[in-house]
N, C-alpha and C. Protein backbone atom coordinates (compact mmCIF):
# COMPACT_ATOMS: atom_id res chain seq x y z
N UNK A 1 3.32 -11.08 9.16
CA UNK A 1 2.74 -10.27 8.12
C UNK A 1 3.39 -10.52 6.79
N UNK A 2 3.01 -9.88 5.77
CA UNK A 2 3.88 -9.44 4.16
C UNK A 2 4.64 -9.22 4.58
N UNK A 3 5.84 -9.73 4.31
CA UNK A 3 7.13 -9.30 4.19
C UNK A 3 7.88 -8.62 2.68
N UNK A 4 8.45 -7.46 2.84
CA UNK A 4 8.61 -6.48 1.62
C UNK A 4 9.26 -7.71 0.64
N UNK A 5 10.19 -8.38 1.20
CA UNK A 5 11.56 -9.17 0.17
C UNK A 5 10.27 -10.13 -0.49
N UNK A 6 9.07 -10.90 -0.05
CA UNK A 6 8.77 -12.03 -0.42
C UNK A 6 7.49 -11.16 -1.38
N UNK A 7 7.55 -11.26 -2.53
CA UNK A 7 6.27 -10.62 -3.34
C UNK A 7 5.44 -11.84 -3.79
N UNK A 8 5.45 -12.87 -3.39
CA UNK A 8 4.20 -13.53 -3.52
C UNK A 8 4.70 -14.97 -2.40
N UNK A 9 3.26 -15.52 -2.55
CA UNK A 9 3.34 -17.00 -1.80
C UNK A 9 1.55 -17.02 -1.29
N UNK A 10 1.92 -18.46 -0.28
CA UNK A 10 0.52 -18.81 0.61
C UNK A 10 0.62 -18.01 1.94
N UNK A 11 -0.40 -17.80 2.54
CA UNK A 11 -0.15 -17.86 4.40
C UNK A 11 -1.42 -18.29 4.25
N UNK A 12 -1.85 -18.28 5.69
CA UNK A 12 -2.55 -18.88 6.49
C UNK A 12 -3.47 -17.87 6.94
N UNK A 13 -4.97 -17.81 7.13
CA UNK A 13 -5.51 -16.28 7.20
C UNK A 13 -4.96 -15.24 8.17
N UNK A 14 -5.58 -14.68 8.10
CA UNK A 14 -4.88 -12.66 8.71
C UNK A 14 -5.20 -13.36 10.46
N UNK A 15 -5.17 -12.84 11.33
CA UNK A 15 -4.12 -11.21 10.98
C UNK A 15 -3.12 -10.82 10.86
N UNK A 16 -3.37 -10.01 9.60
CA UNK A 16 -1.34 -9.56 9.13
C UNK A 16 -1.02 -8.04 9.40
N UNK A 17 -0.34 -7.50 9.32
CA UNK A 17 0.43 -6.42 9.69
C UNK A 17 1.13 -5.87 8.08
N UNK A 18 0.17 -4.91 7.30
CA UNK A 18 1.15 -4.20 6.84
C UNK A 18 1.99 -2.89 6.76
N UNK A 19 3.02 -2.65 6.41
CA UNK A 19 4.51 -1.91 6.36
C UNK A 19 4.65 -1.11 5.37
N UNK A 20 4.67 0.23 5.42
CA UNK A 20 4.79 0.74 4.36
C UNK A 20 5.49 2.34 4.53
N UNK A 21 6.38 2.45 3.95
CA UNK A 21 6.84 3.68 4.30
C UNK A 21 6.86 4.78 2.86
N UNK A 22 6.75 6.06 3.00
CA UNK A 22 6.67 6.75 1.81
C UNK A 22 7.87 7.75 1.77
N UNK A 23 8.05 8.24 0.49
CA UNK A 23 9.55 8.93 0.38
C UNK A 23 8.99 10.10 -0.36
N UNK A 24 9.33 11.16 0.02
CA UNK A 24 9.61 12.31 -1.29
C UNK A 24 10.35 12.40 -2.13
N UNK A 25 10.61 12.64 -3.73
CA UNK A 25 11.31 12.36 -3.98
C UNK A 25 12.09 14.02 -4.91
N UNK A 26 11.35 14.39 -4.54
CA UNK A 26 10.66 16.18 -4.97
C UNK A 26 12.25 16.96 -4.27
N UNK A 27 12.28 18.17 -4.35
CA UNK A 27 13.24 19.22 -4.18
C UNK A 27 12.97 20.06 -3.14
N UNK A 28 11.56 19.86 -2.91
CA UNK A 28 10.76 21.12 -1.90
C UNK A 28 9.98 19.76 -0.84
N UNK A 29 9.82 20.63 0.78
CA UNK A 29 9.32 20.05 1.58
C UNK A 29 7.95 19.92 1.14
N UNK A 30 6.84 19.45 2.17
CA UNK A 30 5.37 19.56 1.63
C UNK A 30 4.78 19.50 3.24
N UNK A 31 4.51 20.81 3.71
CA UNK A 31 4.19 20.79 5.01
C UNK A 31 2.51 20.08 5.56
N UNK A 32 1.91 20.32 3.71
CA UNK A 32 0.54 19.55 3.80
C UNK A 32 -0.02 18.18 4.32
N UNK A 33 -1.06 17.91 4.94
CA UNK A 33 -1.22 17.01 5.34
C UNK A 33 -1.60 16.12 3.67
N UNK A 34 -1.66 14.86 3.52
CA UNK A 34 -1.59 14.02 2.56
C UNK A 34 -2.22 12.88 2.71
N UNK A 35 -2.93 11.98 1.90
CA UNK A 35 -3.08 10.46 2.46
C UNK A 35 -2.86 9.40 1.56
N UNK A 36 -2.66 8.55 2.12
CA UNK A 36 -1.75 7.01 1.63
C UNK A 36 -3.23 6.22 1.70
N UNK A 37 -3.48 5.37 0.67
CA UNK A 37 -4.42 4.73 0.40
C UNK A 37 -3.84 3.42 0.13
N UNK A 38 -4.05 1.74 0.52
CA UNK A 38 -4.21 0.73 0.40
C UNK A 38 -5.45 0.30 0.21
N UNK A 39 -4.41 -0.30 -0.95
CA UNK A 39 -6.02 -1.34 -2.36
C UNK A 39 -5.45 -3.04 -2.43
N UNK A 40 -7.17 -3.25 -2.40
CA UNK A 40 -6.10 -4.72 -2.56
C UNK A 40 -7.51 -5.03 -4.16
N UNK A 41 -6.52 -5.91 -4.46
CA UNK A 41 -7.43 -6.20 -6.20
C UNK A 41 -7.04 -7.71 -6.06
N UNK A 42 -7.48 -8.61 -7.15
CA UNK A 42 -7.56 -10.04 -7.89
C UNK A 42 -7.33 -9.80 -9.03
N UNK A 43 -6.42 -8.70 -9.83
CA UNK A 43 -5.57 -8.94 -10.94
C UNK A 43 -4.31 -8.10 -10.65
N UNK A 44 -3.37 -8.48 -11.20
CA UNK A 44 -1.64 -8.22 -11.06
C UNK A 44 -2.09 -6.17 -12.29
N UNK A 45 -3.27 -6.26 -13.01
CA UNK A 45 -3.13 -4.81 -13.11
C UNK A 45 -3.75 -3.50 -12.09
N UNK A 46 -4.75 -4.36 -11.53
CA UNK A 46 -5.30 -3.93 -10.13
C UNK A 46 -6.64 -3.56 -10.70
N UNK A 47 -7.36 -4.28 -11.74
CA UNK A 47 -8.66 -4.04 -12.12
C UNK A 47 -9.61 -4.99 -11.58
N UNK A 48 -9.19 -5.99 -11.25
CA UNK A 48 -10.53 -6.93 -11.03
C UNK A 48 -10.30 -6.72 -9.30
N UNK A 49 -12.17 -6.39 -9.12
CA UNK A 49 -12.41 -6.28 -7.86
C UNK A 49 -11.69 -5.42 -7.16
N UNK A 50 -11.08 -4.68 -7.31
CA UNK A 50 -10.44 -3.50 -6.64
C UNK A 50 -11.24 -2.95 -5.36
N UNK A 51 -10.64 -3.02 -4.11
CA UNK A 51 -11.32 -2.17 -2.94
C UNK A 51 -9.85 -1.57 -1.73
N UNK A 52 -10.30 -0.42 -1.75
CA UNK A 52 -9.41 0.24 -0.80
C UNK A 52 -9.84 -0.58 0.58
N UNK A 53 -8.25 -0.67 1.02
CA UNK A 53 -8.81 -1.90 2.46
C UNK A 53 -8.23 -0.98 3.94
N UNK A 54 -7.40 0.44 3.09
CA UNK A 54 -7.33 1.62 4.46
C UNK A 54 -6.70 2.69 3.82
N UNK A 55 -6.65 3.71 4.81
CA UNK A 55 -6.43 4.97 4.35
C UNK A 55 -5.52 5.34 6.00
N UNK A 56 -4.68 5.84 5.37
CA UNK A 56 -3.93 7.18 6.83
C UNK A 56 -4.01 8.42 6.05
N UNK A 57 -3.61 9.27 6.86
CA UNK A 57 -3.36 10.81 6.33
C UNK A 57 -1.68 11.07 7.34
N UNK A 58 -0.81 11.67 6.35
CA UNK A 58 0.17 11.84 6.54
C UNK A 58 0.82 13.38 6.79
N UNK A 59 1.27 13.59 8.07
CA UNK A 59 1.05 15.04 8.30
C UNK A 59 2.84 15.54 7.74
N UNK A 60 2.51 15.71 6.27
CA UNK A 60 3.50 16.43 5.75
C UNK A 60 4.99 15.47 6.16
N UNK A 61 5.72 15.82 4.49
CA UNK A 61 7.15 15.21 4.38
C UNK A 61 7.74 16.23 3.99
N UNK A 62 9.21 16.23 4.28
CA UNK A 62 10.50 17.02 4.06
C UNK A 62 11.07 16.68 2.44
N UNK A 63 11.74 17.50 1.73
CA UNK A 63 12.38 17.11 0.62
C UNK A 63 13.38 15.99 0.80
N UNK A 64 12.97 14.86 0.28
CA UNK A 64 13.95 13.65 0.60
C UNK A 64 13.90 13.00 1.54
N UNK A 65 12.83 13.27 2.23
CA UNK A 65 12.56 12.39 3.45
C UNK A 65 11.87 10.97 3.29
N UNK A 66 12.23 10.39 3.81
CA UNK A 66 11.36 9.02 4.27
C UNK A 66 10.34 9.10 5.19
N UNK A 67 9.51 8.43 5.39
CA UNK A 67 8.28 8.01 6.98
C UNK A 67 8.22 7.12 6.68
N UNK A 68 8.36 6.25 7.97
CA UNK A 68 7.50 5.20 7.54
C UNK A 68 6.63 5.38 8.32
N UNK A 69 5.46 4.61 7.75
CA UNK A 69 4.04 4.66 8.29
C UNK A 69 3.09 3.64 9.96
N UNK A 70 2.53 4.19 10.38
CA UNK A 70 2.02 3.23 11.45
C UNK A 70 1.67 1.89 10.80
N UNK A 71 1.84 0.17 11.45
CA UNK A 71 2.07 -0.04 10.66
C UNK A 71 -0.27 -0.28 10.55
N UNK A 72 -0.28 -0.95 9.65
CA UNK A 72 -1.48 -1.43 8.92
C UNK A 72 -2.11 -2.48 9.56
N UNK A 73 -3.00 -2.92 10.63
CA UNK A 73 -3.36 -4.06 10.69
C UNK A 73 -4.28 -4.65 9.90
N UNK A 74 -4.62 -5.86 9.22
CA UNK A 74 -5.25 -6.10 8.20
C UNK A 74 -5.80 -7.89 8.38
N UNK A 75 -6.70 -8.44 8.09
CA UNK A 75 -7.39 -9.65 8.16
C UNK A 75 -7.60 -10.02 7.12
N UNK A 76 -7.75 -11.32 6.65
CA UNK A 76 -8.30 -12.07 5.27
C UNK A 76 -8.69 -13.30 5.38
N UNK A 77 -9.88 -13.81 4.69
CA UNK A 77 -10.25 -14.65 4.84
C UNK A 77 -9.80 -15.54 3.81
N UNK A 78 -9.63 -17.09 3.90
CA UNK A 78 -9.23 -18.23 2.87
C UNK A 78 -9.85 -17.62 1.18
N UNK A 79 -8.94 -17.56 0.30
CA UNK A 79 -9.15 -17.05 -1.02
C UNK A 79 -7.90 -17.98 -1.67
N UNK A 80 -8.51 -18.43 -2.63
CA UNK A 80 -7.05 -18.85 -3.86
C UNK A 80 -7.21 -18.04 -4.90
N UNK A 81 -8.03 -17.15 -5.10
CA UNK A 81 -7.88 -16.53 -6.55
C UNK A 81 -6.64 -15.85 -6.26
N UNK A 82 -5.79 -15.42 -5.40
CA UNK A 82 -4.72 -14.75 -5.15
C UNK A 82 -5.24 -12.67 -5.41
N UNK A 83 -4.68 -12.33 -4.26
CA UNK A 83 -4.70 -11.27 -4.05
C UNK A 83 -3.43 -10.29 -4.13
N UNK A 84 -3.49 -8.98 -5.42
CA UNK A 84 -2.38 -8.59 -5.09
C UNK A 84 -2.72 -6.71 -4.05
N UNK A 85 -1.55 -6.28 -3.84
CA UNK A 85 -1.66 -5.04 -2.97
C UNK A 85 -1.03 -3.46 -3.51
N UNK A 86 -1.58 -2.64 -3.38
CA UNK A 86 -0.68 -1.22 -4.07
C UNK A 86 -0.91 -0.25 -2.67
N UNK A 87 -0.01 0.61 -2.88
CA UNK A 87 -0.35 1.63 -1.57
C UNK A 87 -0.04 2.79 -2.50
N UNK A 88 -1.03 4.12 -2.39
CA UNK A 88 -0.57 4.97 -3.55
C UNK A 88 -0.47 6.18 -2.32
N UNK A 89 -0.20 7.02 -2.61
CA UNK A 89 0.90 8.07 -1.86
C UNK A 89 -0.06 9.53 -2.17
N UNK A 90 -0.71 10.14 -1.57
CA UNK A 90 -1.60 11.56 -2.05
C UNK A 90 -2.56 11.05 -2.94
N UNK A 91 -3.71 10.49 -2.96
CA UNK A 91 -4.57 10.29 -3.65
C UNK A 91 -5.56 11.19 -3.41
N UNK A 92 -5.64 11.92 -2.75
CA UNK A 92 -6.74 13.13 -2.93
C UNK A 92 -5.53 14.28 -3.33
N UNK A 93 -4.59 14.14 -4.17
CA UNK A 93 -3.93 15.14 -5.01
C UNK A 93 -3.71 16.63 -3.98
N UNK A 94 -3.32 16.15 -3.19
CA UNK A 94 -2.78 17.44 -1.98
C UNK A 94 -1.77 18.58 -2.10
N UNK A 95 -0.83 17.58 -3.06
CA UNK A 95 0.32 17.92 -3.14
C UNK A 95 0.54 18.78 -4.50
N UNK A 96 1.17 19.40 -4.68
CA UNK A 96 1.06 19.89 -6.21
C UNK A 96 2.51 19.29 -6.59
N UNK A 97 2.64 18.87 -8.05
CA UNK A 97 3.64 18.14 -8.14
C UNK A 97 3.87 18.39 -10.03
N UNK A 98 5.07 18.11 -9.84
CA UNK A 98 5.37 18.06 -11.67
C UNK A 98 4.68 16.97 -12.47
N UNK A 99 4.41 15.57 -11.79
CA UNK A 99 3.99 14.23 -12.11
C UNK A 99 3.29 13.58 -10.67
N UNK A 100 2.37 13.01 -11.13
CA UNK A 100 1.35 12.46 -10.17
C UNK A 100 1.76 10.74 -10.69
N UNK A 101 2.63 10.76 -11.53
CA UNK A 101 2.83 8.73 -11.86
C UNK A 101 3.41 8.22 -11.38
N UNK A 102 4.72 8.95 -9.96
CA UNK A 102 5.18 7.95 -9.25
C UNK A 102 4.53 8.13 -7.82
N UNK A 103 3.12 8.17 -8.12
CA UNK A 103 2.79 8.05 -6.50
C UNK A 103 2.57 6.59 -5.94
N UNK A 104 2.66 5.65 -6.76
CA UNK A 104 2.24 4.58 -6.21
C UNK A 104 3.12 3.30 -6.40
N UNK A 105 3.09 2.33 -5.34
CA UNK A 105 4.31 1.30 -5.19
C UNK A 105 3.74 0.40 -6.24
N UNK A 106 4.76 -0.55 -6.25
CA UNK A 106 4.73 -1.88 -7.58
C UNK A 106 3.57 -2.35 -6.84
N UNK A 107 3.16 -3.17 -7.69
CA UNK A 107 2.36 -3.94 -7.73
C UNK A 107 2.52 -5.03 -6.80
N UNK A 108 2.25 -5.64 -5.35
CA UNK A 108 2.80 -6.69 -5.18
C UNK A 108 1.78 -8.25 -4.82
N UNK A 109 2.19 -9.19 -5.34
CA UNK A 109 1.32 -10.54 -5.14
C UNK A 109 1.77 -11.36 -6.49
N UNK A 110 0.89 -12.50 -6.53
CA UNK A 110 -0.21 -12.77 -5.70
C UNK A 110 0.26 -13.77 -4.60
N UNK A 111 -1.06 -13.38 -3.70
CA UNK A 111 -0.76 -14.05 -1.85
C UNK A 111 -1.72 -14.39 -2.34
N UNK A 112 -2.04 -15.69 -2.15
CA UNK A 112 -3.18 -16.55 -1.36
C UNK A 112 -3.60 -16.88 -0.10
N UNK A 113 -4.58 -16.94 0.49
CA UNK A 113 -4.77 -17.08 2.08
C UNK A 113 -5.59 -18.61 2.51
N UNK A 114 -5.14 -19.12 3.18
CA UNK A 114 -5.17 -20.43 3.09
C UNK A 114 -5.39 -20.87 4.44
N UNK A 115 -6.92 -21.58 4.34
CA UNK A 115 -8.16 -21.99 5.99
C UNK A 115 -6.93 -22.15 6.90
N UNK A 116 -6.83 -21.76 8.27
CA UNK A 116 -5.80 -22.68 9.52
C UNK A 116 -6.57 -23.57 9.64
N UNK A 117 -5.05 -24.58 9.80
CA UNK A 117 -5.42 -25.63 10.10
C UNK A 117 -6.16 -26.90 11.16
């Protein structure tokens, strides 16, 4: 699969496995259920072609807690325009929060996926 350390390169098409774990970073638990959304786009700002490629729902985090998540299985077919990935954290706004701008991870890519041989 993506590996977190490597933020870009080639592979070879899916199936890949992605990894993603979410943190609170808040003072107070959040017993609410929540959901984690993965997007994958063809620009490094995440505008071109943008499509959510999965969704979990996350049954509530502790103040300062980590989860990590089941992981993601995911497929792709041969592309060179390069693809990058975001996973954003409560996107149906579950949570009530001081700031809604660190819900979502860096930006990561671009991966290209490349015919087996």
């Amino acid at each position: 699969g993506l590996k977190r350390a490597k933020v870009s390169g080639t592979y070879v098409e899916g199936p890949f496995t992605l990894k993603v774990a979410v943190r609170n970073l808040g003072k107070l638990s959040n017993p609410n259920n929540f959901k984690v959304k993965y997007t994958l786009a063809f620009s490094s700002d995440m505008k071109t072609s943008p499509r959510t490629i999965g969704e979990m729902t996350i049954n509530g985090i502790g103040s300062g807690q980590s989860k990590a998540l089941a992981e993601f299985p995911w497929s792709f077919v041969p592309d060179d325009r390069g693809a990058y990935f975001q996973v954003c954290a409560d996107t149906g706004e579950a949570i009530v929060e001081p700031s809604e701008t660190n819900n979502c991870s860096k930006v990561l890519g671009p991966y290209k996926f490349s015919a087996k041989p």
